[in-house]
Protein backbone atom coordinates (compact mmCIF):
# COMPACT_ATOMS: atom_id res chain seq x y z
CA UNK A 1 -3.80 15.06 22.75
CA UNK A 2 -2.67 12.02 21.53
CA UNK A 3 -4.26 9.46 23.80
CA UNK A 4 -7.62 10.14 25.52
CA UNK A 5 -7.57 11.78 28.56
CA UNK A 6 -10.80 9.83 30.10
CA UNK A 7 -10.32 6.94 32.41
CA UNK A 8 -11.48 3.87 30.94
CA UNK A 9 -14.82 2.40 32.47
CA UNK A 10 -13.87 -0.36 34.61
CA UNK A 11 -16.91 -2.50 34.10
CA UNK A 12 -17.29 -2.06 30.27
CA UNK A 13 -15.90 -4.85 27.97
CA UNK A 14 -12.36 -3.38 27.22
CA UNK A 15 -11.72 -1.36 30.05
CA UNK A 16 -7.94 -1.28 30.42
CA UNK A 17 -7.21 -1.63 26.39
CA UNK A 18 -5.69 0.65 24.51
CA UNK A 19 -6.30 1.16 20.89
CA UNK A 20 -4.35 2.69 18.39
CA UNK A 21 -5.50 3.86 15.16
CA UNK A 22 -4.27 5.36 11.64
CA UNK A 23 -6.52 7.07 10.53
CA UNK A 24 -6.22 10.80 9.56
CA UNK A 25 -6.91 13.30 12.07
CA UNK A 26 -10.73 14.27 11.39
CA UNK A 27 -11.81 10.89 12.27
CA UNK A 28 -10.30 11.11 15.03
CA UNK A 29 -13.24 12.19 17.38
CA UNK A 30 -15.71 9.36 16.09
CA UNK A 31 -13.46 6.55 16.43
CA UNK A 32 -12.81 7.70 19.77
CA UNK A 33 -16.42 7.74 20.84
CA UNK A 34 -16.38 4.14 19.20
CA UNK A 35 -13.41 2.94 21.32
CA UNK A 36 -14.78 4.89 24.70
CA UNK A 37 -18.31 3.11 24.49
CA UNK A 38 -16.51 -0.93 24.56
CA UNK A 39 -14.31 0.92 27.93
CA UNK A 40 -10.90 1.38 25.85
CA UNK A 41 -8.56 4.82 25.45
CA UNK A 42 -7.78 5.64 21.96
CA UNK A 43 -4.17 6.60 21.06
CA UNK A 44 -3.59 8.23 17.65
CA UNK A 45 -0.58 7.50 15.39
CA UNK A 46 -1.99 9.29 11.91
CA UNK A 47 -0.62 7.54 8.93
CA UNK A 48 -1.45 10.31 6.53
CA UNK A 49 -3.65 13.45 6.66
CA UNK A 50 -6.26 14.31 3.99
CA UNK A 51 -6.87 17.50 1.36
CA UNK A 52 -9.08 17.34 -1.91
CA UNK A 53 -7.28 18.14 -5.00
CA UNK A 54 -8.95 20.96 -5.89
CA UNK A 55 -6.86 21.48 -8.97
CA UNK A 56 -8.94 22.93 -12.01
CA UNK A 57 -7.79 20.05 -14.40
CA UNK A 58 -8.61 17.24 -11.55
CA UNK A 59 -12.45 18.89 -11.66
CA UNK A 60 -12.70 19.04 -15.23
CA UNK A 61 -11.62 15.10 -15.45
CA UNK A 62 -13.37 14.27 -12.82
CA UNK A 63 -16.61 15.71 -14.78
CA UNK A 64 -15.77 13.94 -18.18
CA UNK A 65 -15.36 10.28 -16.33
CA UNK A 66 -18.93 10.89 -14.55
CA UNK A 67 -20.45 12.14 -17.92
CA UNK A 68 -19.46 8.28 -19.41
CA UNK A 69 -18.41 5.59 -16.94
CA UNK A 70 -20.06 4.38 -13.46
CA UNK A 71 -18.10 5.96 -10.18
CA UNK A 72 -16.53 3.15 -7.93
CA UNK A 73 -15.59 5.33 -4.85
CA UNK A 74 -13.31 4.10 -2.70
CA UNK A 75 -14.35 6.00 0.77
CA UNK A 76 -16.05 8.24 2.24
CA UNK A 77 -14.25 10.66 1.67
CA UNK A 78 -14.10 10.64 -2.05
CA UNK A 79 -17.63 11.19 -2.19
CA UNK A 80 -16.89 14.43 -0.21
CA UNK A 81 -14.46 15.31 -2.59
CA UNK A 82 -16.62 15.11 -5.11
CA UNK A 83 -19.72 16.66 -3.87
CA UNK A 84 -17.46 19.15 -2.96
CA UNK A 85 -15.51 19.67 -6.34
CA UNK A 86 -19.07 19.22 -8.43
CA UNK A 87 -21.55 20.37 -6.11
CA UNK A 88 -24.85 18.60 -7.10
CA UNK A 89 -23.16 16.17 -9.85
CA UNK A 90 -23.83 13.06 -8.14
CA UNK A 91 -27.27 13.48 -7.23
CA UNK A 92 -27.59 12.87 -11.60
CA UNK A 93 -25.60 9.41 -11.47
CA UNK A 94 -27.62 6.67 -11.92
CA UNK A 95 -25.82 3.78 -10.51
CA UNK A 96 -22.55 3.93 -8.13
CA UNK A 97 -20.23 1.58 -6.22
CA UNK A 98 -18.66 1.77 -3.47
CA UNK A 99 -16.31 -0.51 -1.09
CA UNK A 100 -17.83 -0.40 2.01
CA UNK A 101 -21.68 0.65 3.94
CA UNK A 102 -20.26 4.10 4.90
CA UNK A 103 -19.20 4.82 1.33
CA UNK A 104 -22.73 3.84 0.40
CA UNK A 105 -23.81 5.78 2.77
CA UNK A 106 -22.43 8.46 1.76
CA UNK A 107 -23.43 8.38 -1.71
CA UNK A 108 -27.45 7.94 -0.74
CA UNK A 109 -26.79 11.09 1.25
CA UNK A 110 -26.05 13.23 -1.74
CA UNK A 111 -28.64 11.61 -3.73
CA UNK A 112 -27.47 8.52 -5.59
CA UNK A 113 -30.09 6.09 -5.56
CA UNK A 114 -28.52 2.52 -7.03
CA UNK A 115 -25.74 1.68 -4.84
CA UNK A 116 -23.64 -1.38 -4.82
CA UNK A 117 -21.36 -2.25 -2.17
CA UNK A 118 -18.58 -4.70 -1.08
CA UNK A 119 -19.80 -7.21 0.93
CA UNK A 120 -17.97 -7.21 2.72
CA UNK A 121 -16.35 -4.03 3.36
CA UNK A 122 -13.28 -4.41 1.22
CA UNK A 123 -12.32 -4.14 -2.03
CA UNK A 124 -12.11 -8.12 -2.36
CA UNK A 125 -15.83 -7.49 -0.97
CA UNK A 126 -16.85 -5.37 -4.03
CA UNK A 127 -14.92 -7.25 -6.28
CA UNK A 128 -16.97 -10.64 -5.35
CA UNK A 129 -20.40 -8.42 -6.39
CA UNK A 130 -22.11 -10.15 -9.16
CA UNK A 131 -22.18 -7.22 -11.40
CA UNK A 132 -18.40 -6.72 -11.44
CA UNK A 133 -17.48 -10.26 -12.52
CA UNK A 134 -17.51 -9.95 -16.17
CA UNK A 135 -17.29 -5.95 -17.66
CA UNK A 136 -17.53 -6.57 -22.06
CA UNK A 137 -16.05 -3.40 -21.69
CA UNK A 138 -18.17 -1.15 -19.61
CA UNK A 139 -16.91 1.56 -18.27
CA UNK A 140 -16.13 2.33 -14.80
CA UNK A 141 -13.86 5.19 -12.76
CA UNK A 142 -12.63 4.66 -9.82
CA UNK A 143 -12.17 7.32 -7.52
CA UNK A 144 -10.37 8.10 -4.56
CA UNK A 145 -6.83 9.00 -3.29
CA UNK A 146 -3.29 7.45 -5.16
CA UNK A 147 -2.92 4.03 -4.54
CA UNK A 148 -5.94 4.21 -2.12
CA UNK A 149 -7.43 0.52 -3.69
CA UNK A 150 -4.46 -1.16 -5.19
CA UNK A 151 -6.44 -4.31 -6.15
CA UNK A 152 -9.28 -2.89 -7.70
CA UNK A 153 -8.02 -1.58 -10.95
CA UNK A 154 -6.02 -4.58 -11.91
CA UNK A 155 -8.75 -6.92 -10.87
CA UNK A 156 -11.29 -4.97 -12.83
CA UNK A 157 -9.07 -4.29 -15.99
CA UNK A 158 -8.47 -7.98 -15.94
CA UNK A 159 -12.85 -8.78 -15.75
CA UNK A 160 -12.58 -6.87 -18.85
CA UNK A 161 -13.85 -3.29 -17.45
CA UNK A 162 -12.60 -0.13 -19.27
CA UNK A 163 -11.39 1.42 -16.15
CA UNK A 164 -10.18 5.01 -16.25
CA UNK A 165 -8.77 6.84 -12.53
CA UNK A 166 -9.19 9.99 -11.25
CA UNK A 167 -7.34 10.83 -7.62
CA UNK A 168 -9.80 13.70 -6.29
CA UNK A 169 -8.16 13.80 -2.56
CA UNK A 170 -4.62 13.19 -1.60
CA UNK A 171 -2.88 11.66 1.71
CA UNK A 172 -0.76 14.33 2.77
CA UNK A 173 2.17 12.73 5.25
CA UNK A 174 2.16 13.62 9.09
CA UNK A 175 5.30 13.82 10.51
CA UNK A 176 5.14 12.05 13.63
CA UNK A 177 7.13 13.41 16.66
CA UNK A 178 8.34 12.74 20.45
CA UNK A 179 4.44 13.72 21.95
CA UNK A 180 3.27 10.59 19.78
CA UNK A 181 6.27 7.83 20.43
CA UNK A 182 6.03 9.05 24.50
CA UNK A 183 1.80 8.47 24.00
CA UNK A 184 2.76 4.85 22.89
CA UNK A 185 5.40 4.27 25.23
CA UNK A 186 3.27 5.55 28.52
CA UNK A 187 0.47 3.46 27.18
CA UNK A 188 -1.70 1.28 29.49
CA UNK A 189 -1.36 -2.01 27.74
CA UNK A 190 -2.68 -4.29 26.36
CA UNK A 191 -2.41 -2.72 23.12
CA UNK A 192 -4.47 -3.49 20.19
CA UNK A 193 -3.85 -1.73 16.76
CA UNK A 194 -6.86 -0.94 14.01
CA UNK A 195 -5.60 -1.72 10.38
CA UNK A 196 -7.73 -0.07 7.17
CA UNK A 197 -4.98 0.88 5.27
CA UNK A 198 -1.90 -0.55 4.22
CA UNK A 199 -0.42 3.07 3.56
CA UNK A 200 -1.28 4.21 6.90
CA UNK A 201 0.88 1.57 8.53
CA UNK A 202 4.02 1.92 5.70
CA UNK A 203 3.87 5.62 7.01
CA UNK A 204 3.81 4.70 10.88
CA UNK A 205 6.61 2.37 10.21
CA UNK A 206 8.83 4.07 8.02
CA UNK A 207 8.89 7.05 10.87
CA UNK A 208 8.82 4.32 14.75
CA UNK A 209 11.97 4.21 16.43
CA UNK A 210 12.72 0.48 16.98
CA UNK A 211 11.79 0.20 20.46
CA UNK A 212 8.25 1.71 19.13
CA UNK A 213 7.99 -0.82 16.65
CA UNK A 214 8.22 -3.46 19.09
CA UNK A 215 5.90 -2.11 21.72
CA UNK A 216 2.95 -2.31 18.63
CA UNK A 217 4.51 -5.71 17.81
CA UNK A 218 2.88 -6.89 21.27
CA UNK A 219 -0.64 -5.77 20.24
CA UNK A 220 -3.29 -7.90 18.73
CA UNK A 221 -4.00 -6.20 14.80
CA UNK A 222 -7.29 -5.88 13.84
CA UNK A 223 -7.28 -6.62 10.24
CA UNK A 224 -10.28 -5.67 7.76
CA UNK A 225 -9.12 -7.61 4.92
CA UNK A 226 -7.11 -10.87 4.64
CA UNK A 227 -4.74 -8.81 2.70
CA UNK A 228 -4.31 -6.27 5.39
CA UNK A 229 -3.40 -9.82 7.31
CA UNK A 230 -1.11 -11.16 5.48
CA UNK A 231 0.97 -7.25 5.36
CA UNK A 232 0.77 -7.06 9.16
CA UNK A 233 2.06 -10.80 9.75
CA UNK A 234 4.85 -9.88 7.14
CA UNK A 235 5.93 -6.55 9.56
CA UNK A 236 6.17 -9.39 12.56
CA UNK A 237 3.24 -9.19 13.88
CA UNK A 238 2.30 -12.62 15.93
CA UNK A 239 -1.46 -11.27 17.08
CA UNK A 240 -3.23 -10.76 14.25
CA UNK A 241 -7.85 -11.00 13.54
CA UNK A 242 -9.49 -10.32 10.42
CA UNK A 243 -12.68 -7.91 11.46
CA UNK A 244 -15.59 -7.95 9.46
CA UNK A 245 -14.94 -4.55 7.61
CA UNK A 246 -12.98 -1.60 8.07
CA UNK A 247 -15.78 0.33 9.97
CA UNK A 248 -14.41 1.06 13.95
CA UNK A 249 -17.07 -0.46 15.20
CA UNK A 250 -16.38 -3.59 13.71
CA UNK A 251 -12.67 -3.54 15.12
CA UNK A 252 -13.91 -3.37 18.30
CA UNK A 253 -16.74 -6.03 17.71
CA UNK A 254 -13.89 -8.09 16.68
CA UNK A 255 -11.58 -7.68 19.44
CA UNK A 256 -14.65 -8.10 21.88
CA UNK A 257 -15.57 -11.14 20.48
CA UNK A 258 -11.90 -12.68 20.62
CA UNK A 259 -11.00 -12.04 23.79
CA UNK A 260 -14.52 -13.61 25.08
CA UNK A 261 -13.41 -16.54 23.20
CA UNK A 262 -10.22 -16.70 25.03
CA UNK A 263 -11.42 -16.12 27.99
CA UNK A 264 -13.80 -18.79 27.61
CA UNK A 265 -11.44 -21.38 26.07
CA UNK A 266 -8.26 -19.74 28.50
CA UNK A 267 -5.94 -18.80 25.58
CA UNK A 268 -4.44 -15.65 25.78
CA UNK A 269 -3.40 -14.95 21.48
CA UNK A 270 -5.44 -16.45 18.16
């Protein structure tokens, strides 16, 4: 199923939306739970799916960066890739970053005690952190997927951090088919779209028919980074918030509290 098959709840706050997310298919079931408790249907349009690299040179890099430089994970899910790839390694780091609270979260889990995290939950969030503003050379790896933080290794080169990478889970393309266009196209609107990832979206786009393209055109984005903004608005989109992080809940805060604005003030688009 693309689209959940509950009826929304008519007297919860988004009853009647319909919210379509990126993400890969494993987070599916939590971000639905997220978008059933605010009275919304969830509609799926995966923008990649995820595998670790389990590759035996990828593990023995991956255990010569953490024997020298401080991880900066990128996601939750790089911390499973390496607890998974290293069982037990992190538990010995003494410090970590990470972009966002369920990244951090992640990390105290498998026993990292010194956590730093973006506030807030983007990369220009970590980046603003006190103890990433000037590096004399210290170094740091940062870990994740390809091109999963574009901004963070140039920013962090330029501070004057010796920053090494190391790509310990890949985004594996989904082919997207008729079941997931016809999903979107019998959709109850109004639509609104969650945006984490730039990828994600290049994906969804590169494969949506033009009628499809328009149709998530007419939703309101909800951004977690002003760069994630600025991409949507330059892909025509007219509806577009910033949320406070990339977390679902806070997409859904965010759309919650804008359309209580507009109700109040009787606009009907930011």
């Amino acid at each position: 199923m693309h689209r959940d098959a509950e009826p929304t709840t008519p007297n919860l706050p988004l009853s009647g939306w319909t919210v379509v997310n990126l993400r890969a298919s494993d987070a599916q079931p939590a971000i639905r739970r997220v978008v059933q408790r605010y009275g919304a249907r969830s509609l799926s349009l995966p923008g990649f799916r995820l595998r670790i690299a389990a590759q035996v040179e990828v593990v023995e890099r991956l255990r010569a960066a953490l024997a020298t430089a401080i991880g900066v994970f990128v996601s939750p899910m790089a911390v499973k890739a390496v607890d998974a790839l290293l069982p037990g390694v992190l538990a010995d780091q003494k410090r970590a970053l990470a972009v966002g609270a369920a990244t951090a979260s992640a990390l105290r889990s498998v026993g990292v005690k010194d956590v730093i995290a973006g506030q807030p939950e983007t990369s220009e969030g970590l980046l603003a952190q006190p103890a990433l503003q000037r590096g004399g050379q210290q170094a740091l790896v940062l870990i994740g997927a390809t091109n999963g933080r574009g901004v963070l290794l140039p920013r962090l080169r330029e501070r004057g951090f010796a920053v090494s990478e190391c790509t310990v889970y890949e985004r594996a393309p989904v082919r997207l088919d008729r079941r997931h266009w016809r999903a979107l196209d019998t959709a109850s609107p109004p639509l609104a779209l969650m945006l984490s990832s730039e990828h994600a979206l290049r994906q969804v786009w590169a494969q949506a028919p033009a009628p499809q393209r328009e149709l998530l055109r007419s939703g309101v984005v909800l951004a977690s980074s002003p760069r994630l903004v600025e991409f949507a608005r330059a892909l025509g989109f007219a509806s577009v918030l910033q949320a406070a992080g990339t977390r679902p809940e806070q997409h859904m805060q965010c759309l919650h509290d804008w359309l209580q604005q507009n109700v109040r003030r009787g606009n009907a688009a930011p």
